[in-house]
Structure formats: C-alpha cells, structure tokens
C-alpha atoms as a PDB file:
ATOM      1  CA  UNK A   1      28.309   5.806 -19.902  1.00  0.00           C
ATOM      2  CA  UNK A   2      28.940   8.210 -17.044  1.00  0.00           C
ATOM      3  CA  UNK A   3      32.662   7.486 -16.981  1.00  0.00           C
ATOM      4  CA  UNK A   4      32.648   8.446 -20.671  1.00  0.00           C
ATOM      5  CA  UNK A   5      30.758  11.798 -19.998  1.00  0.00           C
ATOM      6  CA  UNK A   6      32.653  12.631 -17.456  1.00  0.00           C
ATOM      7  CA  UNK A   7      35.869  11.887 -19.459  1.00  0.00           C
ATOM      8  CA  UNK A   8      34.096  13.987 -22.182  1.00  0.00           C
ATOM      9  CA  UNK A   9      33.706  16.903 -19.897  1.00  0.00           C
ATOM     10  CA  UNK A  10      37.051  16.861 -18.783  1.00  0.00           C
ATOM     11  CA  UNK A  11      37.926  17.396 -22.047  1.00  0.00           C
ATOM     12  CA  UNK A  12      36.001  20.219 -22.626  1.00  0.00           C
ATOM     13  CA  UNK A  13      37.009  21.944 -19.782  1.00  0.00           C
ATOM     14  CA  UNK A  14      41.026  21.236 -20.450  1.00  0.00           C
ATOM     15  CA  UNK A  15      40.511  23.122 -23.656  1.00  0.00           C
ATOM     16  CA  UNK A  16      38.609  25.696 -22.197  1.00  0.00           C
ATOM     17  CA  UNK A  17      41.079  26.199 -19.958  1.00  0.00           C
ATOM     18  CA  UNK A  18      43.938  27.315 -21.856  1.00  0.00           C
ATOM     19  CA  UNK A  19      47.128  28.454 -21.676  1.00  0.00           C
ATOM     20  CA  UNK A  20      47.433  30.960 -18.848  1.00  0.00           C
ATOM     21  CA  UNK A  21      50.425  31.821 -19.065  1.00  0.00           C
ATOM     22  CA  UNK A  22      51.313  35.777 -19.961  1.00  0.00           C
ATOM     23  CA  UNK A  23      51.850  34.694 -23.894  1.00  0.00           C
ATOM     24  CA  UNK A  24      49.206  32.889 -23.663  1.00  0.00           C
ATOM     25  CA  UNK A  25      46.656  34.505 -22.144  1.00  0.00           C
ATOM     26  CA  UNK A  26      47.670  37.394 -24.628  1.00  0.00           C
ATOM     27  CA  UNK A  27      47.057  34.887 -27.569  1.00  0.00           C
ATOM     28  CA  UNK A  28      43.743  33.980 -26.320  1.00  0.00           C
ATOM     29  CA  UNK A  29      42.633  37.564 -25.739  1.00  0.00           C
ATOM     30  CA  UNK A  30      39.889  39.211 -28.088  1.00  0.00           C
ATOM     31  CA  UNK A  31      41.401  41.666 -30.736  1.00  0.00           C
ATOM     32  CA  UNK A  32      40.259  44.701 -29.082  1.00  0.00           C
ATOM     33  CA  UNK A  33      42.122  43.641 -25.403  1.00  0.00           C
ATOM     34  CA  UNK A  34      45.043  42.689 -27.740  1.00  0.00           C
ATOM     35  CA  UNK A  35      45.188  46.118 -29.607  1.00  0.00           C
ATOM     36  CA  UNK A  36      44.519  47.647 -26.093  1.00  0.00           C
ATOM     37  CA  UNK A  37      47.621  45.704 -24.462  1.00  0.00           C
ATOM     38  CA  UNK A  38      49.731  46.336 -27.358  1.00  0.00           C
ATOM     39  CA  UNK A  39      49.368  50.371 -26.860  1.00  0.00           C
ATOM     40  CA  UNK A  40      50.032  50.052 -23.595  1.00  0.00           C
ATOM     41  CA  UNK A  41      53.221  48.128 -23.829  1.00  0.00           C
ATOM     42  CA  UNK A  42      54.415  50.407 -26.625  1.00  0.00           C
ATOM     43  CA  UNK A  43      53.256  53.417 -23.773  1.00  0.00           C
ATOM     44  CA  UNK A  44      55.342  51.659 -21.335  1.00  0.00           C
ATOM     45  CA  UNK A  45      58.640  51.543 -23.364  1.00  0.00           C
ATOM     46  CA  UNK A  46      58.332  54.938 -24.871  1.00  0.00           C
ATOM     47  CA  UNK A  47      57.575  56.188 -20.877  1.00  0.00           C
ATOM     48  CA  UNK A  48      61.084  54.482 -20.052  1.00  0.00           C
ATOM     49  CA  UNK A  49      62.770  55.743 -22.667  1.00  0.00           C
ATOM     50  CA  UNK A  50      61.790  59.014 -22.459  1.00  0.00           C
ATOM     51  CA  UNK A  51      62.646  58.410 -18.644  1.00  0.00           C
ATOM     52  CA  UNK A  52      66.381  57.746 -19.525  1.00  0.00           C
ATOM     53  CA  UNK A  53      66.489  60.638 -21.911  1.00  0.00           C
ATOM     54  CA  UNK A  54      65.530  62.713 -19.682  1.00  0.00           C
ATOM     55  CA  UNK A  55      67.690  61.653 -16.280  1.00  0.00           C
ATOM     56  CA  UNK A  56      71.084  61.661 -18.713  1.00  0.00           C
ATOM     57  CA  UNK A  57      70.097  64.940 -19.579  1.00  0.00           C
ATOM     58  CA  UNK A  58      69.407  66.351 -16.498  1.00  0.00           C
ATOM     59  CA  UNK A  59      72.832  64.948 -14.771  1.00  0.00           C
ATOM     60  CA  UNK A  60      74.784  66.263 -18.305  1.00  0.00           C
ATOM     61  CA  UNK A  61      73.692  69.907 -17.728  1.00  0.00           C
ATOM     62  CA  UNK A  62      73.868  69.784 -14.037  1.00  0.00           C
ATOM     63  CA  UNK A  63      77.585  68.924 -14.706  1.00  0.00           C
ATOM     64  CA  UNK A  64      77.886  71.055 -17.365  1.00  0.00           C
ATOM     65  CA  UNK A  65      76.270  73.943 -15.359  1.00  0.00           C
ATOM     66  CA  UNK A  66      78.768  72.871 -12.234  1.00  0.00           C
ATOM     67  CA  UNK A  67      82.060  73.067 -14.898  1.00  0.00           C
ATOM     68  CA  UNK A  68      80.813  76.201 -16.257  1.00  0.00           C
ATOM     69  CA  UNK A  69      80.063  77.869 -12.877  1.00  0.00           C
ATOM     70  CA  UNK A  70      83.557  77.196 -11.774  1.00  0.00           C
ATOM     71  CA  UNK A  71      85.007  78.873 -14.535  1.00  0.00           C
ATOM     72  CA  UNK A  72      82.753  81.821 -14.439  1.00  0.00           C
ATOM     73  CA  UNK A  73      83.700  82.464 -10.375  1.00  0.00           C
ATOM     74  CA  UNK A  74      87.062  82.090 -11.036  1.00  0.00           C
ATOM     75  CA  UNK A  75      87.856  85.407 -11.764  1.00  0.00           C
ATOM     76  CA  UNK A  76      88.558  85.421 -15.614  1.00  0.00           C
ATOM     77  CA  UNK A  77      87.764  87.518 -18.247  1.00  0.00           C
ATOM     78  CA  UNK A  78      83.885  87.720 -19.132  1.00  0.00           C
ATOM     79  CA  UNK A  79      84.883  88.507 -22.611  1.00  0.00           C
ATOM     80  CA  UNK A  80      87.082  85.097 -23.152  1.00  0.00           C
ATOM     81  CA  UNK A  81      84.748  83.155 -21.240  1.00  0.00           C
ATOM     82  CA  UNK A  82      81.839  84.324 -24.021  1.00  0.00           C
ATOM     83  CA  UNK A  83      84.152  84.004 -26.506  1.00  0.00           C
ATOM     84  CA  UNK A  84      84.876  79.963 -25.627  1.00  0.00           C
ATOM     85  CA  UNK A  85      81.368  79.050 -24.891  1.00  0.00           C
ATOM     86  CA  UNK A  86      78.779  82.164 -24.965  1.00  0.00           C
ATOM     87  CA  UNK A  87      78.860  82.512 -28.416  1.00  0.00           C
ATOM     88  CA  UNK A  88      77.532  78.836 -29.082  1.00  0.00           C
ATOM     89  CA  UNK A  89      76.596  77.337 -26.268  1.00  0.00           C
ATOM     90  CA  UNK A  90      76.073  73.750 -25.622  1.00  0.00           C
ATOM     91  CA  UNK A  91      74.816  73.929 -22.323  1.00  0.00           C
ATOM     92  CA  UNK A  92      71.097  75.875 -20.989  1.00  0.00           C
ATOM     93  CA  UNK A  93      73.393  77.685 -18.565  1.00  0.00           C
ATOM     94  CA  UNK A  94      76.262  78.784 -21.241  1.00  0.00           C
ATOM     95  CA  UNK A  95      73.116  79.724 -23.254  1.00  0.00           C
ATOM     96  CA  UNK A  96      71.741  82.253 -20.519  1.00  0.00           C
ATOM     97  CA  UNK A  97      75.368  83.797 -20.268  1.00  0.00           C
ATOM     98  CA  UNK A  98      75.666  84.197 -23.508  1.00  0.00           C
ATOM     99  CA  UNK A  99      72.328  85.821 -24.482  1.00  0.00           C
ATOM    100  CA  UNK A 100      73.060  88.210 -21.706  1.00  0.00           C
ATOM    101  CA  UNK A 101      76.614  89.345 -22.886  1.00  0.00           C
ATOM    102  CA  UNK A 102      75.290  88.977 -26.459  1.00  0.00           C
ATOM    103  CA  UNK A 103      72.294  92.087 -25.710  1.00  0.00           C
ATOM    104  CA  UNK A 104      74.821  93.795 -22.970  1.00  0.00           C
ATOM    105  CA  UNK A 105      77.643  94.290 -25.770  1.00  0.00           C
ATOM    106  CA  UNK A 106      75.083  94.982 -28.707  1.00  0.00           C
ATOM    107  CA  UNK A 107      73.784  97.499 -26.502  1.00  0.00           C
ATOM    108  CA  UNK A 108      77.383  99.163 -25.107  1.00  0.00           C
ATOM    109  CA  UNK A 109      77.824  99.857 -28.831  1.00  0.00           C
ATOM    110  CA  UNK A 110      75.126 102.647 -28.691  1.00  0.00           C
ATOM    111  CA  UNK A 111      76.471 105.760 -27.683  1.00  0.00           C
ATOM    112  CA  UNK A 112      76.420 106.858 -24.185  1.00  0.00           C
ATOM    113  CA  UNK A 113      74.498 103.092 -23.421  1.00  0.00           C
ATOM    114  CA  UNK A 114      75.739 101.429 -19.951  1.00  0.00           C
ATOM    115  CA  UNK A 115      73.852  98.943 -17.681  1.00  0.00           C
ATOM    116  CA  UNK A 116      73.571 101.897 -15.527  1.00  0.00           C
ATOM    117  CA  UNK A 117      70.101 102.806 -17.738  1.00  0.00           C
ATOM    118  CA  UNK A 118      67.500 101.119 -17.090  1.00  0.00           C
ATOM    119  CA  UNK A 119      66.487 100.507 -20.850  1.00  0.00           C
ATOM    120  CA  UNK A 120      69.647  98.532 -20.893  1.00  0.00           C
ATOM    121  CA  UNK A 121      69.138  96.297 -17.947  1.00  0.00           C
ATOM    122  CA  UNK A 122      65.388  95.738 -18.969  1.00  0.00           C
ATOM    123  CA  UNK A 123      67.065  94.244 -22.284  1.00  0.00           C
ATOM    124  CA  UNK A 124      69.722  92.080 -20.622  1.00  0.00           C
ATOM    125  CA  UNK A 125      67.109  90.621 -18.040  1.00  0.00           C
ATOM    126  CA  UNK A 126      64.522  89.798 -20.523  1.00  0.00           C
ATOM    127  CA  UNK A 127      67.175  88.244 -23.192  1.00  0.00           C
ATOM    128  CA  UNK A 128      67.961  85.959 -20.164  1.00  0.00           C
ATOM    129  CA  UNK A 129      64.469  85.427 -19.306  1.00  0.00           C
ATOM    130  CA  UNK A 130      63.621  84.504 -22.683  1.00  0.00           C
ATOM    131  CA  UNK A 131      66.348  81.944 -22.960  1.00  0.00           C
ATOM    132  CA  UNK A 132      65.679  80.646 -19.530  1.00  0.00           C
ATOM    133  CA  UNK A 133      62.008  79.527 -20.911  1.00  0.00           C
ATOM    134  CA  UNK A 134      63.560  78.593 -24.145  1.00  0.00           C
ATOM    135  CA  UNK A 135      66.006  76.064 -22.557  1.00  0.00           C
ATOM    136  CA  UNK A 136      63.470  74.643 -19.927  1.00  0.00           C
ATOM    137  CA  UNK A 137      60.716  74.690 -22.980  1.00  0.00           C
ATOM    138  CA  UNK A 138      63.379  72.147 -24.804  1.00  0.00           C
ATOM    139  CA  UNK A 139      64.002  70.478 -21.494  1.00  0.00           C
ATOM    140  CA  UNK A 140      60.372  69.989 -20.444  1.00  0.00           C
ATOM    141  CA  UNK A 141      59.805  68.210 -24.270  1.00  0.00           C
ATOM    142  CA  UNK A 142      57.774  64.671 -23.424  1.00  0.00           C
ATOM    143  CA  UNK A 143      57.042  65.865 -20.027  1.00  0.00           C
ATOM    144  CA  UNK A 144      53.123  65.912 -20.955  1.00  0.00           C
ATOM    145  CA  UNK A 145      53.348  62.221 -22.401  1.00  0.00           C
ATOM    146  CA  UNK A 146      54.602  61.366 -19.169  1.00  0.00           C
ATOM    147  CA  UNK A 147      51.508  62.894 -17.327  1.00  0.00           C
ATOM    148  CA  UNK A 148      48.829  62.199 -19.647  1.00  0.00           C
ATOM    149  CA  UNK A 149      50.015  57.985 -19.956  1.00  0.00           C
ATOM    150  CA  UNK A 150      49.930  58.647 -16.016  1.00  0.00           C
ATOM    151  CA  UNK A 151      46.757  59.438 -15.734  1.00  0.00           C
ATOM    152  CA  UNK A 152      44.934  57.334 -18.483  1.00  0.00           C
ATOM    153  CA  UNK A 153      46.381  53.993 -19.191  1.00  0.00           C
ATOM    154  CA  UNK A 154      44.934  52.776 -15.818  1.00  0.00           C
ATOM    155  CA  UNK A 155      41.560  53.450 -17.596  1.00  0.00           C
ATOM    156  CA  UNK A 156      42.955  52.250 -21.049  1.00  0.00           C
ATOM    157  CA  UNK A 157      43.371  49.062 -19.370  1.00  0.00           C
ATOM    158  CA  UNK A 158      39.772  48.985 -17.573  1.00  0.00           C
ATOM    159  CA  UNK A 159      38.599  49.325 -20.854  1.00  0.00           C
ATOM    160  CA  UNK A 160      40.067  46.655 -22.052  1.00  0.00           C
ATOM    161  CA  UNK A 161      38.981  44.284 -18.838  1.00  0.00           C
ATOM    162  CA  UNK A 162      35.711  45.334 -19.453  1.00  0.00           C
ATOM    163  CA  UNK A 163      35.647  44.278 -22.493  1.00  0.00           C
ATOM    164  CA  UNK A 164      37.086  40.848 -21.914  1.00  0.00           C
ATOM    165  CA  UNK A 165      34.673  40.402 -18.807  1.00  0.00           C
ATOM    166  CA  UNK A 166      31.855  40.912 -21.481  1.00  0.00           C
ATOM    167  CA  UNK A 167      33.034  38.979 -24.615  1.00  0.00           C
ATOM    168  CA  UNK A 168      34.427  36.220 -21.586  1.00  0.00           C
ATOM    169  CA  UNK A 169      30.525  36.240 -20.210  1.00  0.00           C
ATOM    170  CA  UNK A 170      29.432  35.892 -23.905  1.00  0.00           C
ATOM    171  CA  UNK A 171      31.536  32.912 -24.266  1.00  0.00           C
ATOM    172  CA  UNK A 172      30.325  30.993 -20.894  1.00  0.00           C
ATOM    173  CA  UNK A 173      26.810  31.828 -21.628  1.00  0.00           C
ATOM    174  CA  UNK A 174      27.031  30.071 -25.488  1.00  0.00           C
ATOM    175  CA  UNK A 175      28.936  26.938 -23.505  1.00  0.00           C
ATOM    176  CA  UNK A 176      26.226  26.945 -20.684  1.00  0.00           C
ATOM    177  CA  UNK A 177      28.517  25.960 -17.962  1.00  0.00           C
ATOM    178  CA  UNK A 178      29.594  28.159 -15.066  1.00  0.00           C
ATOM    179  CA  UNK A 179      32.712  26.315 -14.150  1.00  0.00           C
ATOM    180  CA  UNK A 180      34.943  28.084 -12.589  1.00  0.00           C
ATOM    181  CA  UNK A 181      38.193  26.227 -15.038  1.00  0.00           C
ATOM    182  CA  UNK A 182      35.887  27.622 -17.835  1.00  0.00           C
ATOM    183  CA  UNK A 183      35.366  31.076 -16.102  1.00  0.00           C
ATOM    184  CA  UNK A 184      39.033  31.538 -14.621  1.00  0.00           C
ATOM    185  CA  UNK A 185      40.618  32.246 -18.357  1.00  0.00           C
ATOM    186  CA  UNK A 186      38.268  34.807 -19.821  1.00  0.00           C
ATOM    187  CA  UNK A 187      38.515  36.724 -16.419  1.00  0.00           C
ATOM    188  CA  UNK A 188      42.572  36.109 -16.359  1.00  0.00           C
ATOM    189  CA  UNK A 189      42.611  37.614 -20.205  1.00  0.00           C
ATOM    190  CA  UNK A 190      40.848  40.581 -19.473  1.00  0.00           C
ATOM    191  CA  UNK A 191      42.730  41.450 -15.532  1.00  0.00           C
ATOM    192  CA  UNK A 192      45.623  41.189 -17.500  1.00  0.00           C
ATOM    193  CA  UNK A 193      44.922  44.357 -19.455  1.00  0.00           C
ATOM    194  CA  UNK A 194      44.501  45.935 -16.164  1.00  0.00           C
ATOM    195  CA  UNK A 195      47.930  45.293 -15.136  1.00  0.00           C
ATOM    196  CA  UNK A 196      49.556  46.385 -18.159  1.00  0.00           C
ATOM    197  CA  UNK A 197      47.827  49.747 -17.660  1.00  0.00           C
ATOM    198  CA  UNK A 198      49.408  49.540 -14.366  1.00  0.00           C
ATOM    199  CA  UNK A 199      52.289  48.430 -15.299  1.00  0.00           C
ATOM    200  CA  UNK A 200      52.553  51.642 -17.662  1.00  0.00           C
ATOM    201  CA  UNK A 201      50.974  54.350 -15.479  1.00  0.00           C
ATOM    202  CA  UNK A 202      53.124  53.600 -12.104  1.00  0.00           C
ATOM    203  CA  UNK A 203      56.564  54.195 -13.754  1.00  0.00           C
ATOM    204  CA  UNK A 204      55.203  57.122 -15.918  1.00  0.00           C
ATOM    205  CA  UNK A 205      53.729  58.809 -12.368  1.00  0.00           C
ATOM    206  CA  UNK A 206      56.656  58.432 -10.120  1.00  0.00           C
ATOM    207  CA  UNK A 207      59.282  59.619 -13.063  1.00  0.00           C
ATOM    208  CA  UNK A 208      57.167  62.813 -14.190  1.00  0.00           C
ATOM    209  CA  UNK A 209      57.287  63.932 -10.104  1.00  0.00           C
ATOM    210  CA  UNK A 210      60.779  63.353 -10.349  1.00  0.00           C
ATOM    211  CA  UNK A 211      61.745  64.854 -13.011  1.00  0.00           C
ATOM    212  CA  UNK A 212      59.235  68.027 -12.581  1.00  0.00           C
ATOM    213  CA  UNK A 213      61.249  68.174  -9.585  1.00  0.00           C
ATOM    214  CA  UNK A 214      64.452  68.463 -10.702  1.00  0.00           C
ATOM    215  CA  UNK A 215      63.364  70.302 -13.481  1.00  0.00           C
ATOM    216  CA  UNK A 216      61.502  73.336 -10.912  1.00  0.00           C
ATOM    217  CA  UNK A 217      65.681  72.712  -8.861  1.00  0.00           C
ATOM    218  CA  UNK A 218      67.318  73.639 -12.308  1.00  0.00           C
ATOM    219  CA  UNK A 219      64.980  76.426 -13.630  1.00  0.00           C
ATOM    220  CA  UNK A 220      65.638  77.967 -10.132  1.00  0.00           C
ATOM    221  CA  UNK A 221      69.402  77.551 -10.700  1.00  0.00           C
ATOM    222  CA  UNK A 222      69.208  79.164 -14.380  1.00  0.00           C
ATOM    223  CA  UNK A 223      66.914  82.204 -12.928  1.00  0.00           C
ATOM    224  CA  UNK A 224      69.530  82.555 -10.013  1.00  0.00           C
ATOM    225  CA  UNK A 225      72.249  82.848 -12.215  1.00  0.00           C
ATOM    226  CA  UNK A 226      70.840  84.963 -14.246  1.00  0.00           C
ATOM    227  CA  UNK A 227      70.147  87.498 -10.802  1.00  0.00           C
ATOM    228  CA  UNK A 228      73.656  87.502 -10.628  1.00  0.00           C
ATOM    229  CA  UNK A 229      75.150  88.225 -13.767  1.00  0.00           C
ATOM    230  CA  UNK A 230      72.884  90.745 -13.997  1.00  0.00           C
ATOM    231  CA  UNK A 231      74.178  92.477 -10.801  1.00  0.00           C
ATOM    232  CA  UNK A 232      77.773  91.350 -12.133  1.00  0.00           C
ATOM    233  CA  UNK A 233      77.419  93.397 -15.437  1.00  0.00           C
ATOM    234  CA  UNK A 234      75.130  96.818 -13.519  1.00  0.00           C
ATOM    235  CA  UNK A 235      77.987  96.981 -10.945  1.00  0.00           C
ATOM    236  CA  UNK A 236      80.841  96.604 -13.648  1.00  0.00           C
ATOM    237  CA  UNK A 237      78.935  99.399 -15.969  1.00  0.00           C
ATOM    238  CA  UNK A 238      78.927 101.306 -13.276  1.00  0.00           C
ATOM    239  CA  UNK A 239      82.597 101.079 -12.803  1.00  0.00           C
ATOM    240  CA  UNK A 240      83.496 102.031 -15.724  1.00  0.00           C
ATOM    241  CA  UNK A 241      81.122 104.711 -15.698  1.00  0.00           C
END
C-alpha cells in the first residue's frame, strides 16, 4: 500500500512538474503573464529594429555629410553646388545649405539687401536653425520608445512575476503540498517574465545612450556648419559690397 502511494505521488508531482523548458514554461503560464511576455517580446523586436534604423541612418548621413563637405571646401561655385543638391536635398546637411542659400538669394533680390544687414543675416541664421531642428526632429523619431521601454518593461515584467508568484501560491495551496518539484514551476513561469523585461529594457538602455550620443555629435556638426556658411556668405556680401 505504501509503495502504491508513493508511486501515486510520484505521479502527481511529475505532472506538476512540467515542462520547463522556455516554450514550455510559456505554455504553462497564466493568460495575464502570457499577454505580459508577449508585449514584451514584441517591445524587444520593435527596440532592435528601431535600433538598426537608426545606426544605418546615422552612418548614411555621416557619409553623406563627409561627401558633401568635401565638395563644399573644395572651392566650387556655391551657386552649382545648390543647384545639384540645395534645391532638394537628400541629406540633413544638404538641407541646412540649402535653406540658407534658399533665404540668402530670396533676400539679395530686394533692393539694396546684402548679408551685410543684419535683417538679412537674422533670416539666413534662423532658416538654418529651423532646419537644423527640423532634420534632428525627423532623426530623433522613436527615440522616446527607446527610453520609455527602458525604463518600464523591467516593471512590466515584475508585474507579471507577481502575478505568477500569486496565481502559482493559489495553485500549491488548492494541491496542499509544499514540494519544492510542485513549487519550482509556478516560480520558474512567473521569473521568466522578469527576464523578458530584462531582456527588452537592457538593449533599449544601452542603444538610446548611444544613439543620443551620436545624435548630440551630429546636431553639433549641423550647427557648426551652419556657423560657417554663415560667415562664408557675410564675408562674400561684403565683397561684393
């Protein structure tokens, strides 16, 4: 009779056991820790791809910016070089130069109007100001998604483990028996929701302080090249002049 119970029990606690594997301890989870682990995965892939998006497009205008650069210190004419890529630019860099030739030549149309006057400068500096922001507004898209799965889907996933620790305790009190092979898979289901917030929030952290960073290196690029085709266009008014 005891070697039956005790086969009986062993039973019990093989089935309570589980699978506990990654699949399977996903299976086994309640709804609300599966609906909880589902948003984080999808977090998690739409962090990494907003993560590529952003690193290709960082290194395409960097090179862009390097290409154009070259061409504008060369020497050539201002008026050709807008012509070829100020006029529609495909680039945030091509965009500032444009916008700045763009107000300078709209305004050398008024009689008597040089960069000389100050009215005329104060146009030219804000038109590239205002494109500055506009290109790192469009470059900074996503950026809060980053930050805000950052900072919450650690506590996404704590909600979650709570929530298996308590429906897991609900379970083991109804069976009466504190095993630990009964215990182990409710607390295994409910960790695991813990580590997918992880899982999310680490790469989302670390890429958003990268990429702020380059983003704060190529705002300061745009704003510096904008100093100096300012200067470029006062000095060449003045020549004229």
């Amino acid at each position: 009779m005891d070697a039956v119970n005790a086969a009986v029990d062993t039973a019990n606690l093989g089935a309570a056991t589980g699978d506990l594997s990654l699949w399977g301890l996903f299976l086994q989870a309640d709804i609300v820790v599966k609906l909880v682990m589902l948003a984080l995965l999808s977090a998690s892939v739409w962090v990494w791809a907003i993560v590529y998006e952003k690193v290709t497009s960082l290194r395409r205008a960097n090179r862009a910016a390097d290409a154009f650069e070259d061409r504008f210190w060369s020497g050539g004419s201002l008026d050709e070089l807008y012509e070829e890529e100020g006029e529609k630019p495909t680039h945030p860099i091509a965009a500032v130069f444009g916008a700045a030739m763009a107000e300078w030549r709209r305004s050398a149309r008024v009689a008597g109007a040089d960069m000389a006057r100050s009215s005329v400068r104060d146009r030219v500096e804000r038109a590239m100001a205002v494109t500055v922001q506009r290109e790192l507004d469009r470059m900074e898209r996503w950026m809060v998604f980053l930050a805000s799965v950052g900072a919450t889907a650690p506590f996404i996933g704590l909600f979650g483990t709570v929530w298996g620790i308590m429906h897991s305790f609900s379970a083991i009190a109804a069976m009466h028996n504190t095993n630990l092979a009964v215990v182990a898979p409710g607390i295994a289901e409910a960790l695991f929701a813990t580590a997918i917030g992880l899982v999310a929030a680490i790469p989302a952290v670390l890429a958003y302080n990268k990429i702020s960073t380059d983003l704060s290196r190529f705002a300061g690029r745009l704003e510096g090249f904008g100093t100096e085709f300012g200067a470029i266009l006062s000095r060449q008014s003045e020549e004229r002049a």
